[in-house]
Structures are given as C-alpha cells and as structure tokens.
N, C-alpha and C. Protein backbone atom coordinates (compact mmCIF):
# COMPACT_ATOMS: atom_id res chain seq x y z
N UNK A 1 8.57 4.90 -19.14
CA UNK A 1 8.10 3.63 -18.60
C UNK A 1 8.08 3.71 -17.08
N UNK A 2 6.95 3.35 -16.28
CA UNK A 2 6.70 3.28 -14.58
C UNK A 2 7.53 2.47 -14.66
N UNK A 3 8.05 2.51 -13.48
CA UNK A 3 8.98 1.70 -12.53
C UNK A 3 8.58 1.25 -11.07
N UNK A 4 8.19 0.24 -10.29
CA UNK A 4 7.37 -0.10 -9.05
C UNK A 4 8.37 -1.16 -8.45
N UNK A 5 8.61 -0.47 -7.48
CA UNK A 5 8.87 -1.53 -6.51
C UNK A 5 8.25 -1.58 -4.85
N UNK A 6 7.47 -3.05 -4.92
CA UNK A 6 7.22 -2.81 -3.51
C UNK A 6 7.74 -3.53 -2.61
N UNK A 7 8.04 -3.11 -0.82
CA UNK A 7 8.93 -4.15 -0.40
C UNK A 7 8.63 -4.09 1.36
N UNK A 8 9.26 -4.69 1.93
CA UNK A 8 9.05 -4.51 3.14
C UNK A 8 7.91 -5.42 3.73
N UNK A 9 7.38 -6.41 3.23
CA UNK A 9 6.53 -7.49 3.36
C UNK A 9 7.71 -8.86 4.35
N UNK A 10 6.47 -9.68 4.80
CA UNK A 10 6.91 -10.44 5.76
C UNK A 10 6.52 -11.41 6.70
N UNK A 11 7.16 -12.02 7.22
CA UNK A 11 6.22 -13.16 8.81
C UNK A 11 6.30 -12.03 9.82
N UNK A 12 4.80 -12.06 10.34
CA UNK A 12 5.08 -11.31 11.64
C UNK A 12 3.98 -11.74 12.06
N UNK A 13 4.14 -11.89 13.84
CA UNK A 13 3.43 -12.63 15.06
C UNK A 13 1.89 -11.85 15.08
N UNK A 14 1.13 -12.40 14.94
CA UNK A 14 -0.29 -11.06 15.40
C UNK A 14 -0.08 -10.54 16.43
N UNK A 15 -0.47 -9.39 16.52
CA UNK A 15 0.23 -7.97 17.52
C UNK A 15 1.02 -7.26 16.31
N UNK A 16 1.96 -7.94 15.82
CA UNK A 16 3.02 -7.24 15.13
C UNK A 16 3.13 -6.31 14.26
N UNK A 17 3.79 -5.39 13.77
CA UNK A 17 4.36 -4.11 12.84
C UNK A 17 5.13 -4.80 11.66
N UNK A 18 4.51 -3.91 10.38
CA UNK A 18 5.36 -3.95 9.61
C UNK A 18 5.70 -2.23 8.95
N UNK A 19 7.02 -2.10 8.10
CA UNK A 19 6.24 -0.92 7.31
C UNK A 19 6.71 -1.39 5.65
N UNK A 20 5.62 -1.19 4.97
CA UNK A 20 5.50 -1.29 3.46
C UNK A 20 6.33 0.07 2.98
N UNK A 21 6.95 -0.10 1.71
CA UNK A 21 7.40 0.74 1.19
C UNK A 21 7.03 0.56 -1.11
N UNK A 22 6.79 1.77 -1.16
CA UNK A 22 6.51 1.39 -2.76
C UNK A 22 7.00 2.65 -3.11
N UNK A 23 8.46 2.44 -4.42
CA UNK A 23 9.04 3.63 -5.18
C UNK A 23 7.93 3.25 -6.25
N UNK A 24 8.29 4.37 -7.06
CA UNK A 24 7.60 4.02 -8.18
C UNK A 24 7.97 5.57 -8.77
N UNK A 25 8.19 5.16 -10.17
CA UNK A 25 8.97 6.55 -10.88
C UNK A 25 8.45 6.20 -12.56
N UNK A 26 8.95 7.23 -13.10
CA UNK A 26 8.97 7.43 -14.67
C UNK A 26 7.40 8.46 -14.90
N UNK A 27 6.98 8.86 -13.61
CA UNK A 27 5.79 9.63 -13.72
C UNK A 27 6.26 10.92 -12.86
N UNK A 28 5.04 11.89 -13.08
CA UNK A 28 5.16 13.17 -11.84
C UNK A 28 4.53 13.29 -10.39
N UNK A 29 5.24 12.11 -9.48
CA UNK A 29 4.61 11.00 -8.34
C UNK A 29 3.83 12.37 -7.87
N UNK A 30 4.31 13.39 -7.39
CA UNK A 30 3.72 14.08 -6.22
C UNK A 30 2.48 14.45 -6.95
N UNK A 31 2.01 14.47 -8.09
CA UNK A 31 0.51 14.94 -9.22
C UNK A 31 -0.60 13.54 -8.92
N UNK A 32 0.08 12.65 -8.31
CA UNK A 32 -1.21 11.62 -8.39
C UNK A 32 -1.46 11.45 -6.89
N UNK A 33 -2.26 10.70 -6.47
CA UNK A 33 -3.06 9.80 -5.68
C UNK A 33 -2.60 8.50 -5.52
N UNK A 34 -1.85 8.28 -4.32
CA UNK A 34 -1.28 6.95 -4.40
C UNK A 34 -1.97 6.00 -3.46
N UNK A 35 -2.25 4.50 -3.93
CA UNK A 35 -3.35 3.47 -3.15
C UNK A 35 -2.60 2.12 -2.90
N UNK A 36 -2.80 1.94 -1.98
CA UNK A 36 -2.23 0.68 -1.08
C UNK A 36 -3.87 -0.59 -0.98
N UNK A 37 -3.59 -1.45 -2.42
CA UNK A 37 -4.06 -2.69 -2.19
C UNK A 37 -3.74 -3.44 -1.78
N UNK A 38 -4.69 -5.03 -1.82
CA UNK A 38 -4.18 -6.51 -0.88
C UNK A 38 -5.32 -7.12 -1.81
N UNK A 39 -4.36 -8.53 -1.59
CA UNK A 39 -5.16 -9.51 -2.34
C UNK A 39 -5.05 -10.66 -1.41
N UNK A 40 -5.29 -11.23 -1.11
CA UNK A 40 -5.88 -12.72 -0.15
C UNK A 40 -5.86 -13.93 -1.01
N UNK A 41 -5.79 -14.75 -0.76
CA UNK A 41 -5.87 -16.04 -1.89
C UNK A 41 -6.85 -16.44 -1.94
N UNK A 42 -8.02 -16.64 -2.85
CA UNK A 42 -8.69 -16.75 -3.12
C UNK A 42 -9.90 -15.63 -3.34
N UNK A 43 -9.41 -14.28 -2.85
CA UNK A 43 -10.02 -13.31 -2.87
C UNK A 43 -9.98 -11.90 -3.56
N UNK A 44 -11.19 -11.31 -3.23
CA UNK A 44 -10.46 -9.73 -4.94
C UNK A 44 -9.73 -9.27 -4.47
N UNK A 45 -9.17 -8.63 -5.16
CA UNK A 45 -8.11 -7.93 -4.96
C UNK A 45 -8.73 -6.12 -3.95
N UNK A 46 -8.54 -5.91 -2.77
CA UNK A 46 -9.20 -4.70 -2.43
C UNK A 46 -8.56 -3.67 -1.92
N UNK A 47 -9.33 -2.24 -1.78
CA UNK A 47 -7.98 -1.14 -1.44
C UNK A 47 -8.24 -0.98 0.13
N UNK A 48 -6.77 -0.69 0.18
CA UNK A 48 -6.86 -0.50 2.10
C UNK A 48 -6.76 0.92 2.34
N UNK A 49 -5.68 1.55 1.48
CA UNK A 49 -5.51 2.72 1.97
C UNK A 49 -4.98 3.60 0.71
N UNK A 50 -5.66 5.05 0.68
CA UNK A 50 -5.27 6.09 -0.55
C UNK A 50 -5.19 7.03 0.47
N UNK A 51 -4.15 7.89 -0.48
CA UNK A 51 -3.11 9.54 -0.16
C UNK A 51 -3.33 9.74 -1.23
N UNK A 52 -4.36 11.69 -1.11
CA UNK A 52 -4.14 12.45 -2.34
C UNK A 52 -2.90 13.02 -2.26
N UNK A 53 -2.95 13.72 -3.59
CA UNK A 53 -1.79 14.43 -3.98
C UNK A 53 -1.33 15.37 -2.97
N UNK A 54 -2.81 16.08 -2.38
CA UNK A 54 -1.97 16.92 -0.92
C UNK A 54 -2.47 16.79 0.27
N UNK A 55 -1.97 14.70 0.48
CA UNK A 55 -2.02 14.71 1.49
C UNK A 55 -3.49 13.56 2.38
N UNK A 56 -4.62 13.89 1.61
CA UNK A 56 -5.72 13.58 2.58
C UNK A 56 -5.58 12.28 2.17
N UNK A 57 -5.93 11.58 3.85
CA UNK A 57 -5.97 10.10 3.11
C UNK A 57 -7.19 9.29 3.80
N UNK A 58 -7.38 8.06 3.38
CA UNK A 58 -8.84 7.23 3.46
C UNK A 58 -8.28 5.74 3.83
N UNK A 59 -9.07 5.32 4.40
CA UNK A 59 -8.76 3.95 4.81
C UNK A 59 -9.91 2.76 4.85
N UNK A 60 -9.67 1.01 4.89
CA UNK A 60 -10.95 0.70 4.66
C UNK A 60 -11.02 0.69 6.00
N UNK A 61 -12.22 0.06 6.35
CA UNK A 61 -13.15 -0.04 7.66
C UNK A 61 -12.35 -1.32 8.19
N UNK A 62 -12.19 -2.35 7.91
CA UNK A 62 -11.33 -3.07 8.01
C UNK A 62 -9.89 -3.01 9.34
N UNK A 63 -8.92 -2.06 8.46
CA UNK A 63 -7.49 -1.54 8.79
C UNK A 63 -7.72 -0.20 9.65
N UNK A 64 -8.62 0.53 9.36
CA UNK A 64 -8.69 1.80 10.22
C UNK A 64 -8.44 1.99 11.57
N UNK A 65 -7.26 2.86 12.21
CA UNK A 65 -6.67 2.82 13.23
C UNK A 65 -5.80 1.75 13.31
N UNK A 66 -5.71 0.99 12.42
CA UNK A 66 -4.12 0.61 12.78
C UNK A 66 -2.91 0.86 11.67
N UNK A 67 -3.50 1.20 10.16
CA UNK A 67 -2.54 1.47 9.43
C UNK A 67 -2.43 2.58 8.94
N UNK A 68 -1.65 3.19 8.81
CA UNK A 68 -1.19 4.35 8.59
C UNK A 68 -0.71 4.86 7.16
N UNK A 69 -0.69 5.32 6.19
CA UNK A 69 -0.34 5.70 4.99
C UNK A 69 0.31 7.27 4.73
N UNK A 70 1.13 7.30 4.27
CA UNK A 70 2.35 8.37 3.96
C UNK A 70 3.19 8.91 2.56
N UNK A 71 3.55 9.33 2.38
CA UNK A 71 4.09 9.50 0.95
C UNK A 71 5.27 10.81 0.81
N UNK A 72 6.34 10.35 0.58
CA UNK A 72 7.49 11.17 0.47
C UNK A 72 8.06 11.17 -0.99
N UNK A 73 7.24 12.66 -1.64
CA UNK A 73 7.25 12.98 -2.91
C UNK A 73 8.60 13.67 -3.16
N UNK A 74 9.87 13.39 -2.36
CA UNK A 74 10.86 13.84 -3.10
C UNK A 74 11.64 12.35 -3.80
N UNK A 75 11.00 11.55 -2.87
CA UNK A 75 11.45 9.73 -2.72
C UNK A 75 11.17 9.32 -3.98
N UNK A 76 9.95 9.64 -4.23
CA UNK A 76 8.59 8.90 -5.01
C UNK A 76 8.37 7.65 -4.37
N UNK A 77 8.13 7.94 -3.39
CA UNK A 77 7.86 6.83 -2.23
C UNK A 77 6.53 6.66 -1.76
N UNK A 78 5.68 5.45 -1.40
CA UNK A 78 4.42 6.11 -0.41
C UNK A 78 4.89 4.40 0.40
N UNK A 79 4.08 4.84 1.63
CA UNK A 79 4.51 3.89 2.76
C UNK A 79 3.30 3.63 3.20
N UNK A 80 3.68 2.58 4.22
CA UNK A 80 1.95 1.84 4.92
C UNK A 80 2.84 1.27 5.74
N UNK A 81 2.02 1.98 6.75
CA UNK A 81 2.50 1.72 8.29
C UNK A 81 1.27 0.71 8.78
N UNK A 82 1.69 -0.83 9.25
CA UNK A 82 1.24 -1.66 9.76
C UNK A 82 1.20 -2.11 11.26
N UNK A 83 -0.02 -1.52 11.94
CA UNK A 83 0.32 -2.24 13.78
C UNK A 83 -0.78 -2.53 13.71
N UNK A 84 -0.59 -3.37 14.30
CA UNK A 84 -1.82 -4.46 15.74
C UNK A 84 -2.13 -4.99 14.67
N UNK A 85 -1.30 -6.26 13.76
CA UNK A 85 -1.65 -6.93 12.49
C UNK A 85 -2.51 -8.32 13.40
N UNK A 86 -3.58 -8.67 12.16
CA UNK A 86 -4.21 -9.78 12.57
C UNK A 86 -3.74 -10.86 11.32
N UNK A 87 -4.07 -11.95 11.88
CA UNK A 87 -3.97 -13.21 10.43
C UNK A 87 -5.33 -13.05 9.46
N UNK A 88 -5.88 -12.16 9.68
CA UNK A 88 -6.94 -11.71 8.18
C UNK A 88 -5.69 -10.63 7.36
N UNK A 89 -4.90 -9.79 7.66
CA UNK A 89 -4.27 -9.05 7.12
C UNK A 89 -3.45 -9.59 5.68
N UNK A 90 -3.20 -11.46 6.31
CA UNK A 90 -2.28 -11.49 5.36
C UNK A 90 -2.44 -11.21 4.12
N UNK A 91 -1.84 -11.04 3.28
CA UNK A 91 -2.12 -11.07 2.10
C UNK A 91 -1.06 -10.29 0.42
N UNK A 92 -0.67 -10.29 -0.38
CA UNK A 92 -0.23 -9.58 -1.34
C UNK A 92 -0.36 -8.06 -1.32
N UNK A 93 0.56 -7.51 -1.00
CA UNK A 93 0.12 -5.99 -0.86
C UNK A 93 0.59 -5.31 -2.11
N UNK A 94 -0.19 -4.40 -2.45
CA UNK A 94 0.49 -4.29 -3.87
C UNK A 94 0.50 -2.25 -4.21
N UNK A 95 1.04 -1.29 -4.35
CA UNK A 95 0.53 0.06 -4.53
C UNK A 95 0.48 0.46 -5.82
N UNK A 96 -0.72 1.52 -6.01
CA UNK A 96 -0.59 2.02 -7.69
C UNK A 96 -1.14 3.51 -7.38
N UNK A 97 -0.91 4.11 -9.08
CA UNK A 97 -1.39 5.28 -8.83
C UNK A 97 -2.69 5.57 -9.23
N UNK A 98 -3.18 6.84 -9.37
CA UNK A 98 -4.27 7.29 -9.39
C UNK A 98 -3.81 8.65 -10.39
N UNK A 99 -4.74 8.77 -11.58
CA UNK A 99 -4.08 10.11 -11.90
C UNK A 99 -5.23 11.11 -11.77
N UNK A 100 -5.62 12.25 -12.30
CA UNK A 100 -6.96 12.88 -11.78
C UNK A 100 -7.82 12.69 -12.90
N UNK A 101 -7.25 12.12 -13.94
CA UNK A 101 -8.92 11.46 -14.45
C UNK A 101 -9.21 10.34 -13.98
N UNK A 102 -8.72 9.64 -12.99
CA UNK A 102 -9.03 8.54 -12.51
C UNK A 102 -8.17 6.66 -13.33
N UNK A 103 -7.06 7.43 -13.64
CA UNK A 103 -6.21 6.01 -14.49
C UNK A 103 -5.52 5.72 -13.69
N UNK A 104 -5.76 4.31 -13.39
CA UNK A 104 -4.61 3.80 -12.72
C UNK A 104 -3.24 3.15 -13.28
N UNK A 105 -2.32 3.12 -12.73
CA UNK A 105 -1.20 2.90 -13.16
C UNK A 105 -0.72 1.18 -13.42
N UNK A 106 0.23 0.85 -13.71
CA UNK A 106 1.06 -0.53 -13.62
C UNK A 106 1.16 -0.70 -12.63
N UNK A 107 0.59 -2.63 -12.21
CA UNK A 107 0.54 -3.08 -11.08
C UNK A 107 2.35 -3.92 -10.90
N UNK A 108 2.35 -3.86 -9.85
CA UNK A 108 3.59 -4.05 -9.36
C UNK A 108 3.71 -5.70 -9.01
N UNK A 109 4.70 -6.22 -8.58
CA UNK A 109 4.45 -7.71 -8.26
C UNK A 109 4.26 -7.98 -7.10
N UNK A 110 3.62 -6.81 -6.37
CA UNK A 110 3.73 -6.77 -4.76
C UNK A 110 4.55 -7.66 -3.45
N UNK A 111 4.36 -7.40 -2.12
CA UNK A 111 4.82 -7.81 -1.05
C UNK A 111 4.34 -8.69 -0.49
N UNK A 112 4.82 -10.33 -0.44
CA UNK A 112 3.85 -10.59 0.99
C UNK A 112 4.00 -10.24 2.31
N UNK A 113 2.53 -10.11 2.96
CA UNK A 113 2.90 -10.02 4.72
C UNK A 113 2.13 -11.38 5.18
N UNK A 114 2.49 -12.04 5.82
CA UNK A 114 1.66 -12.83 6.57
C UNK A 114 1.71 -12.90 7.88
N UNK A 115 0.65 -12.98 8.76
CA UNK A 115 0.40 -12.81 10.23
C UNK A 115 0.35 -13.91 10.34
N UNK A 116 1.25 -14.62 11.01
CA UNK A 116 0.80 -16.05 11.61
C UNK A 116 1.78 -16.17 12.96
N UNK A 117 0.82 -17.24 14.15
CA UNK A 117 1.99 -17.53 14.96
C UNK A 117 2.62 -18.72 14.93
C-alpha cells in the first residue's frame, strides 16, 4: 500500500519562500517520475513541476525560474523549492508518481500555500 505525505505548505508574504516536501513509500521511489501538482479553487487541478527517475526535470511556464524541484531517493522524498511566490501561486499542492507506462499513483491530501499580504 503507497503511503504520501505532503507538507511544508503555508501563509507567506508575496516575495516569499517556501519548501514543499512529499515522502511517499510502499513503491520502488527512485524507478518512477515524480510530479508536483496545484489546484486553485475553483480550478483544474495542474502540474507545475516533474523529476525523472534520473534526474531531468520540467516545469510549467507559469513557475519557471522560480521553483525548483528535487528528489532524494534514499528519503523517498521529492521537494519543491518555492521563491519569488505570487498570490496566483496559492493553491493545494499535491505530489504523485509516474511509473514508465505512464500510471499514476495515489493522490495525497496535499499542502496548502497561500500568498497573501
């Protein structure tokens, strides 16, 4: 059975940093593709940021150059590094996996962040 936890969500001033953190176990973490979604209220649910298995990662057009994505496969960890947050950012952040036929995993109950001053 997956196991997900995501955390590190929060109030923070626009300008501000956060960093996201998501374990997630009962799989062979370092074999997948791990993706950092957000959901908005009233809006789809969309991806911000994916790390393959070795390493390469993608970002939307959106977040690009300010967030950062990471993954420490002894942890079963992947991270999302948040600067120069705006109040569009806020939103449910949530991570899953990716396996290489393309299955994604159990969604987690994600983090909020909200940018507000």
């Amino acid at each position: 059975q997956v196991q997900v936890a995501e955390s590190g969500g929060g109030l923070v001033q626009p300008g501000g940093s956060l960093r996201l953190s998501c374990i997630r176990r009962g799989f062979i973490f370092s074999a997948y593709t791990m993706e950092w979604y957000r959901q908005a209220p009233g809006k789809q649910r969309e991806l911000v940021a994916r790390i393959s298995s070795g390493g390469s990662t993608g970002y939307a057009d959106s977040v690009k150059g300010r967030f950062t994505i990471s993954r420490d496969n002894a942890e079963n960890t992947v991270y999302l590094q948040m600067n120069s947050l705006k109040p569009e950012d806020t939103a449910v952040y949530y991570c899953n996996s990716v396996s290489a036929l393309g299955l994604q995993g159990a969604w987690g109950q994600g983090t909020q962040v909200t940018v507000s001053s």
